[in-house]
N, C-alpha and C. Protein backbone atom coordinates (compact mmCIF):
# COMPACT_ATOMS: atom_id res chain seq x y z
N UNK A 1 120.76 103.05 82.25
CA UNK A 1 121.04 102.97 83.67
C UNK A 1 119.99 102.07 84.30
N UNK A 2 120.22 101.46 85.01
CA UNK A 2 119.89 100.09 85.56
C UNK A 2 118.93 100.78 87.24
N UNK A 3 118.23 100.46 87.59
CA UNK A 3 117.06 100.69 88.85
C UNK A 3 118.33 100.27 89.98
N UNK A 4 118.85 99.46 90.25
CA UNK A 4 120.05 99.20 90.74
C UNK A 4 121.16 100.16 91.20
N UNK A 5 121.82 100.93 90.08
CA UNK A 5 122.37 101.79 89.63
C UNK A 5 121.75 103.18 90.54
N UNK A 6 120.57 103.86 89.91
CA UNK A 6 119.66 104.68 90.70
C UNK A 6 120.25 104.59 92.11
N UNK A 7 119.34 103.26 92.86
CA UNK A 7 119.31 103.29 93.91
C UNK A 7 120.50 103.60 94.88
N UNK A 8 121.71 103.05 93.92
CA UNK A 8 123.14 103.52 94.45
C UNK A 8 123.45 104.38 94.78
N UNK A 9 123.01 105.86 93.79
CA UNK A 9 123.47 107.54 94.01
C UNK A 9 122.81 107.55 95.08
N UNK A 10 121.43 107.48 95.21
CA UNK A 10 120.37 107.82 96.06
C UNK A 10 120.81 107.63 97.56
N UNK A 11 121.20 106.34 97.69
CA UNK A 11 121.54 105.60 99.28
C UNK A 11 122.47 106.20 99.61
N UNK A 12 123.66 106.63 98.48
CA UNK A 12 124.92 107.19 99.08
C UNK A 12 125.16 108.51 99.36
N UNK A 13 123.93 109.39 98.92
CA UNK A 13 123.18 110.51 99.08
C UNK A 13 122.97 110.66 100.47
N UNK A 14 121.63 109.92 100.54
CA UNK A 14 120.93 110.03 102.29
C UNK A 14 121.94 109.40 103.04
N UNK A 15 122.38 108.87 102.58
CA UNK A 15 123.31 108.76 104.39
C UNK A 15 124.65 109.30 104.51
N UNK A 16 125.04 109.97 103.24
CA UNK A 16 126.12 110.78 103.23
C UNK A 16 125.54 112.22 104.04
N UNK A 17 124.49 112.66 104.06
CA UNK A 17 123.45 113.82 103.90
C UNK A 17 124.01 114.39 105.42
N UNK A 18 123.76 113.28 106.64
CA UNK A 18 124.20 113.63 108.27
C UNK A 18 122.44 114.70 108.37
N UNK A 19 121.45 113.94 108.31
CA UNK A 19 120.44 114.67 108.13
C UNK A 19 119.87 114.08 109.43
N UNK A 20 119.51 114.80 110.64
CA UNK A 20 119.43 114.16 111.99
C UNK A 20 117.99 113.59 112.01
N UNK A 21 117.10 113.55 111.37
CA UNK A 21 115.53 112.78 111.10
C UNK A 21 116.38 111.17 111.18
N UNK A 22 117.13 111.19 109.92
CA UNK A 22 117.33 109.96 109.10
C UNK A 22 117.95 109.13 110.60
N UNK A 23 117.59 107.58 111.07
CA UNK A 23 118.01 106.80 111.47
C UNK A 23 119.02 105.68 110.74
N UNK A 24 118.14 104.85 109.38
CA UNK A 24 119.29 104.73 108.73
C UNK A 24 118.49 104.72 107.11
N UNK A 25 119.36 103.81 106.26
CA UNK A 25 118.91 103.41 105.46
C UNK A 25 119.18 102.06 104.75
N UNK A 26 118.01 101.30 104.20
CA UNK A 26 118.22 100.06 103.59
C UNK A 26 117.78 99.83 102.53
N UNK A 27 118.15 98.65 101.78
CA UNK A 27 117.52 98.57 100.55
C UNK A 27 116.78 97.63 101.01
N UNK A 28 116.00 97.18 99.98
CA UNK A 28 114.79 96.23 100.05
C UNK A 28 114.19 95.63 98.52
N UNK A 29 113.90 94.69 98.37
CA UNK A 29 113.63 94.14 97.01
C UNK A 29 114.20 93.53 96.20
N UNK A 30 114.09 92.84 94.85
CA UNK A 30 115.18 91.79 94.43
C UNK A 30 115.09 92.70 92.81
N UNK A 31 113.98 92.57 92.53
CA UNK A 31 113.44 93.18 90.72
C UNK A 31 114.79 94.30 90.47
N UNK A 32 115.21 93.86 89.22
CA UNK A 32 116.14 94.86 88.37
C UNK A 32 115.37 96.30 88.19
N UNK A 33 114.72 95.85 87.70
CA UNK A 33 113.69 97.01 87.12
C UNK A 33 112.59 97.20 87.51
N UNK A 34 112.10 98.45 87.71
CA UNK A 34 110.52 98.72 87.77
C UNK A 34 108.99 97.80 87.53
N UNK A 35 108.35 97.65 88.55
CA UNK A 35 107.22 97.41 87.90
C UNK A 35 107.33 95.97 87.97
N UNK A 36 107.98 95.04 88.86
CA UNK A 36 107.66 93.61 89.33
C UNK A 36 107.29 93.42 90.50
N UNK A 37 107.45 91.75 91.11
CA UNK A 37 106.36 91.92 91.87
C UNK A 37 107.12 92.19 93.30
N UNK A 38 108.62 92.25 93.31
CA UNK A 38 109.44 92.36 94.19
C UNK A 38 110.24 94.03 93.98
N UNK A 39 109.36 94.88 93.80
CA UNK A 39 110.26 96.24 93.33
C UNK A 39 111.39 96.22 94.61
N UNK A 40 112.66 97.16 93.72
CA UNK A 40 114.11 97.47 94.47
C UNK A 40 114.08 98.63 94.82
N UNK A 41 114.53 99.48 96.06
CA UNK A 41 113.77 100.31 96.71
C UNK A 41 114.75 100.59 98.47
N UNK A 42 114.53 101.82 98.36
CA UNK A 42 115.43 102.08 99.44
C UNK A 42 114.01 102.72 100.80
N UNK A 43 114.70 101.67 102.00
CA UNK A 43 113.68 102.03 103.29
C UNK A 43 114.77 103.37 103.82
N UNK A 44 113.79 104.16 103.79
CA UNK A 44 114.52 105.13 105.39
C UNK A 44 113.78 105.10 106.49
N UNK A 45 114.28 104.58 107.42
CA UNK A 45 114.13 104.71 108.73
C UNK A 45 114.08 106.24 109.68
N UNK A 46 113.44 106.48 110.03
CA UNK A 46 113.68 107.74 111.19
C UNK A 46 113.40 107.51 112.58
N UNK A 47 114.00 108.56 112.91
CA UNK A 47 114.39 108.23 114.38
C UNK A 47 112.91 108.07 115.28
N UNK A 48 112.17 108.77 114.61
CA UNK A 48 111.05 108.43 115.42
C UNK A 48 109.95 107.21 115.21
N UNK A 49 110.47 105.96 114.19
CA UNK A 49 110.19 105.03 113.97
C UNK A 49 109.32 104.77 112.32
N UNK A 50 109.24 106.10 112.12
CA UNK A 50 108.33 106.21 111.01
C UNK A 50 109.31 105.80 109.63
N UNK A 51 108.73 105.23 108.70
CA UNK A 51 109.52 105.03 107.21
C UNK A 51 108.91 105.22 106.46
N UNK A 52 109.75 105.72 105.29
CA UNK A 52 109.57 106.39 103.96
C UNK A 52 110.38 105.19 103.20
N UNK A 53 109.85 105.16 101.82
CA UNK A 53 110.36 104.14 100.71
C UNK A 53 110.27 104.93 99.55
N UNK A 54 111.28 104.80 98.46
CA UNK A 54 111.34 104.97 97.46
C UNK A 54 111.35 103.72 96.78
N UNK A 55 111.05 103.43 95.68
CA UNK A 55 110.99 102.19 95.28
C UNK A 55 110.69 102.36 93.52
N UNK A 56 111.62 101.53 92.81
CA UNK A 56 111.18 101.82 91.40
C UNK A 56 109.74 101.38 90.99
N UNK A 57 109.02 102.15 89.94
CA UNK A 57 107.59 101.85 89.87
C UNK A 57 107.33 102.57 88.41
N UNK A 58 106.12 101.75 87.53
CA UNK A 58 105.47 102.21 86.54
C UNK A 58 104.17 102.92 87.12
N UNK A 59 104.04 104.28 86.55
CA UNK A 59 102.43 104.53 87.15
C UNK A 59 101.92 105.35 85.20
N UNK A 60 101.12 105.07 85.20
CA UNK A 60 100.26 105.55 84.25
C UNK A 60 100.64 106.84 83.58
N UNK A 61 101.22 108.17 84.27
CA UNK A 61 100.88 109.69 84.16
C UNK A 61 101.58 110.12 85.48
N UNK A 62 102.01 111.30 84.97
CA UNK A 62 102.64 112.28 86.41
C UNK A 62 102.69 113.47 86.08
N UNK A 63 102.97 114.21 86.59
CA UNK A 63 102.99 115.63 86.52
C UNK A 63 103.90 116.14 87.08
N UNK A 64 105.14 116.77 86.44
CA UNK A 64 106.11 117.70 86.82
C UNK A 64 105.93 118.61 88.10
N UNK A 65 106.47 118.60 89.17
CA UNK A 65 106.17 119.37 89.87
C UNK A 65 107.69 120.63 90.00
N UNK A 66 107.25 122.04 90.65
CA UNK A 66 108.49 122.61 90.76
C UNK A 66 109.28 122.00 92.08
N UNK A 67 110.44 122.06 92.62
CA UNK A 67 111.04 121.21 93.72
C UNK A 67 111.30 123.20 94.64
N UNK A 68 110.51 122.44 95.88
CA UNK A 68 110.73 123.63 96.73
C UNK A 68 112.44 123.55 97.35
N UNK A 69 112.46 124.73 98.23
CA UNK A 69 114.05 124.99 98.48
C UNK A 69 114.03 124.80 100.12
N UNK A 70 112.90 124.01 100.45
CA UNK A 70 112.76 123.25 102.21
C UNK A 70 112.44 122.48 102.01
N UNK A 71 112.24 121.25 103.30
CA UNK A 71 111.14 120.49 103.66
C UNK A 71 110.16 120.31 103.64
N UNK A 72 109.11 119.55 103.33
CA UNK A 72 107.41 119.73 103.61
C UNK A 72 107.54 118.99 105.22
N UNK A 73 107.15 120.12 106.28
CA UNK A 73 106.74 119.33 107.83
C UNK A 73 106.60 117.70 107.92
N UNK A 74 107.26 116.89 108.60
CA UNK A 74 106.68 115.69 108.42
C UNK A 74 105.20 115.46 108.76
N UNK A 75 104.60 116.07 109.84
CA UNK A 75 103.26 115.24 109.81
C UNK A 75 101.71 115.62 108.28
N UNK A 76 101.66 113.71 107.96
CA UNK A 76 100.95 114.14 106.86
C UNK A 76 101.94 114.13 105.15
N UNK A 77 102.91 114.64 105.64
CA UNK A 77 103.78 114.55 104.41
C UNK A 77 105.24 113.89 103.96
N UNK A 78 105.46 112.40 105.23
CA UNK A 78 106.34 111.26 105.09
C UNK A 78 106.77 111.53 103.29
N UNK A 79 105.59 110.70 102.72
CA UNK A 79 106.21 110.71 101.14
C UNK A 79 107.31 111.31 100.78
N UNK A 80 106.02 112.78 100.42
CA UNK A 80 106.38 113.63 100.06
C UNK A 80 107.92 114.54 100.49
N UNK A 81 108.68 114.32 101.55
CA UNK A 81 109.49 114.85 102.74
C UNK A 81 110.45 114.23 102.40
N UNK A 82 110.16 112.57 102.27
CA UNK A 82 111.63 112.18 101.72
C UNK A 82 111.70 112.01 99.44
N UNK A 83 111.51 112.39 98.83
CA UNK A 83 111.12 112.84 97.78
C UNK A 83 111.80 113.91 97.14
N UNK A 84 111.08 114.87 98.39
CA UNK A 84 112.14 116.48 98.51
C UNK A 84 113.74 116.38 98.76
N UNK A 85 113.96 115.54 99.72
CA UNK A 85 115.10 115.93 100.51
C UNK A 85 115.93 115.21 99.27
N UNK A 86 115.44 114.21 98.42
CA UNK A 86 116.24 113.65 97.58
C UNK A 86 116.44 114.48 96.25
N UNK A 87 115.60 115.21 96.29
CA UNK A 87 115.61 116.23 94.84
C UNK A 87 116.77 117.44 95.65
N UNK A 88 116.57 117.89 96.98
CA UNK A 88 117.58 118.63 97.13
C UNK A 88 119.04 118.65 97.44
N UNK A 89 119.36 117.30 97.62
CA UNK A 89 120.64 116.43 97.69
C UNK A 89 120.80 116.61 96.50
N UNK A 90 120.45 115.35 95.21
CA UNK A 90 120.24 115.63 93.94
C UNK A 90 120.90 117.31 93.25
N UNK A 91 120.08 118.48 93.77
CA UNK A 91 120.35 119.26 93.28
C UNK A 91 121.75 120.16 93.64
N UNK A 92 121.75 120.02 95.02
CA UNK A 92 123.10 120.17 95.83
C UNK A 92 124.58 119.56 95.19
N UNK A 93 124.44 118.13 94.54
CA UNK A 93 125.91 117.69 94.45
C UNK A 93 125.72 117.30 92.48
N UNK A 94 124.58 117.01 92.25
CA UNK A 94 124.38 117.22 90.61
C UNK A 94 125.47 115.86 90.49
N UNK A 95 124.95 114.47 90.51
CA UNK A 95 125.84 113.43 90.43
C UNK A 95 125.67 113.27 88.52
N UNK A 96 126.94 112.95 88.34
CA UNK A 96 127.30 112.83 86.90
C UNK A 96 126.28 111.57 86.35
N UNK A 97 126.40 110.86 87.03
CA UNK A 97 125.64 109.49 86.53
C UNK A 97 124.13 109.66 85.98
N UNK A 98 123.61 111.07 86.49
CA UNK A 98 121.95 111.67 86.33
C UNK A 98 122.34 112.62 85.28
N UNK A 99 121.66 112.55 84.27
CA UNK A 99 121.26 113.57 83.63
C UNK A 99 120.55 114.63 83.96
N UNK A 100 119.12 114.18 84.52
CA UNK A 100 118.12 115.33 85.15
C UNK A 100 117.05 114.34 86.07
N UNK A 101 116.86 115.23 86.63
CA UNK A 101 115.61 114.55 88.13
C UNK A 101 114.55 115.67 87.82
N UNK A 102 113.42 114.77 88.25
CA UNK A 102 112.24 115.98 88.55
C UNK A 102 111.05 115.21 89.44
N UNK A 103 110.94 116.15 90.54
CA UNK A 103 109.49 115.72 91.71
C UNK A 103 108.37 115.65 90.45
N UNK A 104 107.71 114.58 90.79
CA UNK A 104 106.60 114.40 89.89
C UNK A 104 105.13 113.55 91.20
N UNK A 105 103.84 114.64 90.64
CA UNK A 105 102.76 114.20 91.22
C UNK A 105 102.33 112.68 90.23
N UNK A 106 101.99 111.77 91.49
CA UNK A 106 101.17 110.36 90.32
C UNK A 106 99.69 111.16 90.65
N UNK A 107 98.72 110.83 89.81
CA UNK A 107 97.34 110.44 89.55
C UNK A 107 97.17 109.58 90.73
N UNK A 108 96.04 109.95 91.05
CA UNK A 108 95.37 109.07 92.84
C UNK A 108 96.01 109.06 93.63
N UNK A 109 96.80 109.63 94.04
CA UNK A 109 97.99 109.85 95.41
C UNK A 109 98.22 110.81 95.72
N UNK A 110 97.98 110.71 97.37
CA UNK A 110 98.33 112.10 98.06
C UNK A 110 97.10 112.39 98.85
N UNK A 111 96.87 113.22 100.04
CA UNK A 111 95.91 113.84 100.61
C UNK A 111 94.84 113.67 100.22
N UNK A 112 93.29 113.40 100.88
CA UNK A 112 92.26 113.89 99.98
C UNK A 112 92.18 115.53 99.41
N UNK A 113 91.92 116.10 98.73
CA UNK A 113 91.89 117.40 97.76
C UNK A 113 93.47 117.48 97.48
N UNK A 114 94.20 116.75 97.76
CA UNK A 114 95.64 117.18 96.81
C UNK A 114 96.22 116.05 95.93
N UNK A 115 95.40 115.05 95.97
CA UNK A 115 95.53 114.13 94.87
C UNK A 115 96.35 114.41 93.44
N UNK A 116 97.32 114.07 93.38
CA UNK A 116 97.94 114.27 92.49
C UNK A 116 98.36 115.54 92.00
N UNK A 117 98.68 115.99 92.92
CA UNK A 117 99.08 117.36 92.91
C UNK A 117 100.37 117.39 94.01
N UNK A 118 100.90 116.71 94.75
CA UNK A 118 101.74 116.44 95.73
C UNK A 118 102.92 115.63 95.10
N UNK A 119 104.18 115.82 95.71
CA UNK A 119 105.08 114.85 95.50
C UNK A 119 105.01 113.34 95.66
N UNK A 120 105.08 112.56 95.12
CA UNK A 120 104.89 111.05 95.27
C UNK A 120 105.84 110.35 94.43
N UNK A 121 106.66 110.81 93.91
CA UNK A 121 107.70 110.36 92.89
C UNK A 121 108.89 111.41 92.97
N UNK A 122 110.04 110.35 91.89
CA UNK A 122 110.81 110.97 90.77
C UNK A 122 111.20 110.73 89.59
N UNK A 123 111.19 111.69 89.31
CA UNK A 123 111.78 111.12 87.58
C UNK A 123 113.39 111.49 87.40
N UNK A 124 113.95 109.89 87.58
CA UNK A 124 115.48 110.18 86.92
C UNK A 124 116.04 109.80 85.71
N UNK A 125 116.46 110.58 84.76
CA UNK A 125 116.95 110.09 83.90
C UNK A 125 118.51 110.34 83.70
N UNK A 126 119.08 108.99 83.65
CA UNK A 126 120.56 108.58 83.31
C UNK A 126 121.46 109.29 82.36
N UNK A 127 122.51 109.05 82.64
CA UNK A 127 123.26 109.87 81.68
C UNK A 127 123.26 109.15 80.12
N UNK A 128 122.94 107.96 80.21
CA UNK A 128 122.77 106.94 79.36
C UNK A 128 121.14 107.50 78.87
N UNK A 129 120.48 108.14 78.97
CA UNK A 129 119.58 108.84 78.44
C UNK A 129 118.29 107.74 79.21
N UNK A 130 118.62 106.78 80.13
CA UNK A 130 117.26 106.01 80.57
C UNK A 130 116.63 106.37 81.52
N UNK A 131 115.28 106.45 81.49
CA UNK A 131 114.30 107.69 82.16
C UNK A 131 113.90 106.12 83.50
N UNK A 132 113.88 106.25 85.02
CA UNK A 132 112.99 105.64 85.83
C UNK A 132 112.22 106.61 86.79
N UNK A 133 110.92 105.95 87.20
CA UNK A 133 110.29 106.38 87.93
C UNK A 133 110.95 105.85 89.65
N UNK A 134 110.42 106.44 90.42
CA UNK A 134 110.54 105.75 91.90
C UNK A 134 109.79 106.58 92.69
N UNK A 135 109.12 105.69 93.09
CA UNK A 135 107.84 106.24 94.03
C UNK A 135 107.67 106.23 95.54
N UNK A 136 107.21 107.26 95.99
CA UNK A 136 107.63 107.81 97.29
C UNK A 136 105.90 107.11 98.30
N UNK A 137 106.14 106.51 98.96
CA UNK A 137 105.65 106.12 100.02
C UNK A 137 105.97 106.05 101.66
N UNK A 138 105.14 106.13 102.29
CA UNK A 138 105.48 106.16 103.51
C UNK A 138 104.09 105.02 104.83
N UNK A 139 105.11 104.89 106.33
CA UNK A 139 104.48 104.16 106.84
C UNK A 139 104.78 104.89 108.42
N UNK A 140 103.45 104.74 108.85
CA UNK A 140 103.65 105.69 110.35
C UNK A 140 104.76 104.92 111.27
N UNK A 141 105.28 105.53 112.29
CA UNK A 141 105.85 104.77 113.37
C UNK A 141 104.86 105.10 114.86
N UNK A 142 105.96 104.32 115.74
CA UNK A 142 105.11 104.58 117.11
C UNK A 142 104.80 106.14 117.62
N UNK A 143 105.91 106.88 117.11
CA UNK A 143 105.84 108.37 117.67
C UNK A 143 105.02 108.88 116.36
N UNK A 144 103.91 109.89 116.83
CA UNK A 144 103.56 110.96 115.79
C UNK A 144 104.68 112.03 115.45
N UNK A 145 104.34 112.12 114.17
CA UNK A 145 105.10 113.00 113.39
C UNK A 145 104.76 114.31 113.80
N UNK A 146 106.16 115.08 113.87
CA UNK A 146 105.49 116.85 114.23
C UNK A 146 105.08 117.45 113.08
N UNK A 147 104.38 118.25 113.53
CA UNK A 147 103.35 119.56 112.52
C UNK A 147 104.15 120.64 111.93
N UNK A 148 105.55 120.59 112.67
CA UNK A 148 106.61 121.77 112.32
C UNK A 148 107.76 121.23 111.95
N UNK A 149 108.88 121.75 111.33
CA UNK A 149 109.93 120.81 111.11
C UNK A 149 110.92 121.15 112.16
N UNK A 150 111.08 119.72 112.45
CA UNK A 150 112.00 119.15 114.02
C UNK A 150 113.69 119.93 113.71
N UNK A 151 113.93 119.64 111.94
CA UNK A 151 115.40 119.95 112.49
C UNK A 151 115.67 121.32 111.26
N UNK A 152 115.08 123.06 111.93
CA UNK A 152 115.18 124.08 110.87
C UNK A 152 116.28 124.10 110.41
N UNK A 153 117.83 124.13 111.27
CA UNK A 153 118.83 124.69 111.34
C UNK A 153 119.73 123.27 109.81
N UNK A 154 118.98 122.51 110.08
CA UNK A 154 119.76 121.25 109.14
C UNK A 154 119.84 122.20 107.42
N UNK A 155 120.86 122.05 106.84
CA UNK A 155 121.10 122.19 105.03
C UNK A 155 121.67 121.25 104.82
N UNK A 156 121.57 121.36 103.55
CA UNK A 156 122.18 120.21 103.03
C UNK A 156 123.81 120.29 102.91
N UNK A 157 125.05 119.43 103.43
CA UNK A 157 126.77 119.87 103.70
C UNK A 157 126.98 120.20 102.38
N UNK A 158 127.42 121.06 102.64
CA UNK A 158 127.90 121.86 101.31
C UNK A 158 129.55 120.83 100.48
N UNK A 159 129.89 120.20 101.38
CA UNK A 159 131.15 119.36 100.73
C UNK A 159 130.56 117.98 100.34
N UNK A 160 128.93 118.05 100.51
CA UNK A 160 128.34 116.09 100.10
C UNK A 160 128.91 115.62 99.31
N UNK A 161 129.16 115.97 98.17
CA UNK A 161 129.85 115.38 97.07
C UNK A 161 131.04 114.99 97.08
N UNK A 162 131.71 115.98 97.74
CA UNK A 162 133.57 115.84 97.93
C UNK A 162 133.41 114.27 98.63
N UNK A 163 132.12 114.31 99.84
CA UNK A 163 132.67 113.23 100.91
C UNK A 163 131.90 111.54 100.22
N UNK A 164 131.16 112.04 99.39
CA UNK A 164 131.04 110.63 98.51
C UNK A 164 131.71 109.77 97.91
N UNK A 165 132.79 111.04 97.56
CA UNK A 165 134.17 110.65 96.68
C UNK A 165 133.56 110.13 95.07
């Protein structure tokens, strides 16, 4: 499975999702694969100006993390927030094309004292048995991020999959 490919489930995920944060989403980058100098990579936009990127990437080492069954608050945890919401989409509609996903901490990333211990990735591997990384970054906007999460009442639509087709 092709970084390309990936990015496809993923995009048609979040904006299938009706997740009221999300403003929109775009791709960005030219590289097939991981680990050039143009990585391929999906921007989310939110409404309050702030963006999160996933983007294919080689990192050294990661660490399995368990995938919680909420949000992490946005303020402080952009990355990490959109990361989650993709492991719980992911886990919600279980797209055939994935074999298995898993939140994974990188080495040197994240909070000071939670360094690599935080979400900053995923690991997907294809049904075609090909394992990519994609790494979770984020960039402030004009509005600060809240300390609490803005939208409790949001789940994930229980028909996402039906409406992906």
């Amino acid at each position: 499975m092709r970084l390309n490919q990936v990015l496809d489930v993923i995009d048609k995920l979040l904006r299938g999702c009706a997740h009221p944060e999300i403003e929109a989403v775009e791709r960005f980058g030219t590289d097939g694969a991981p680990g050039g100098p143009s990585p391929a990579g999906l921007r989310i936009r939110y409404v309050n100006g702030a963006l999160a990127y996933l983007w294919g990437a080689i990192w050294p080492q990661e660490t399995d993390l368990p995938a919680p069954d909420r949000l992490p608050p946005p303020l402080g945890n952009r990355p990490d927030r959109a990361a989650v919401l993709v492991v719980l989409l992911l886990d919600a509609v279980r797209p055939p094309e994935f074999r298995s996903w898993q939140l994974v901490a990188l080495p040197d990333l994240g909070p000071t004292g939670q360094r690599g211990k935080v979400p900053r990735g995923l690991r997907i591997v294809g049904a075609d048995g090909t394992s990519l990384l994609l790494r979770a970054t984020a960039a402030g906007g004009p509005d600060r991020d809240p300390a609490d999460e803005p939208y409790p009442a949001w789940i994930v639509p229980a028909n996402l999959g039906a409406r992906l087709g």
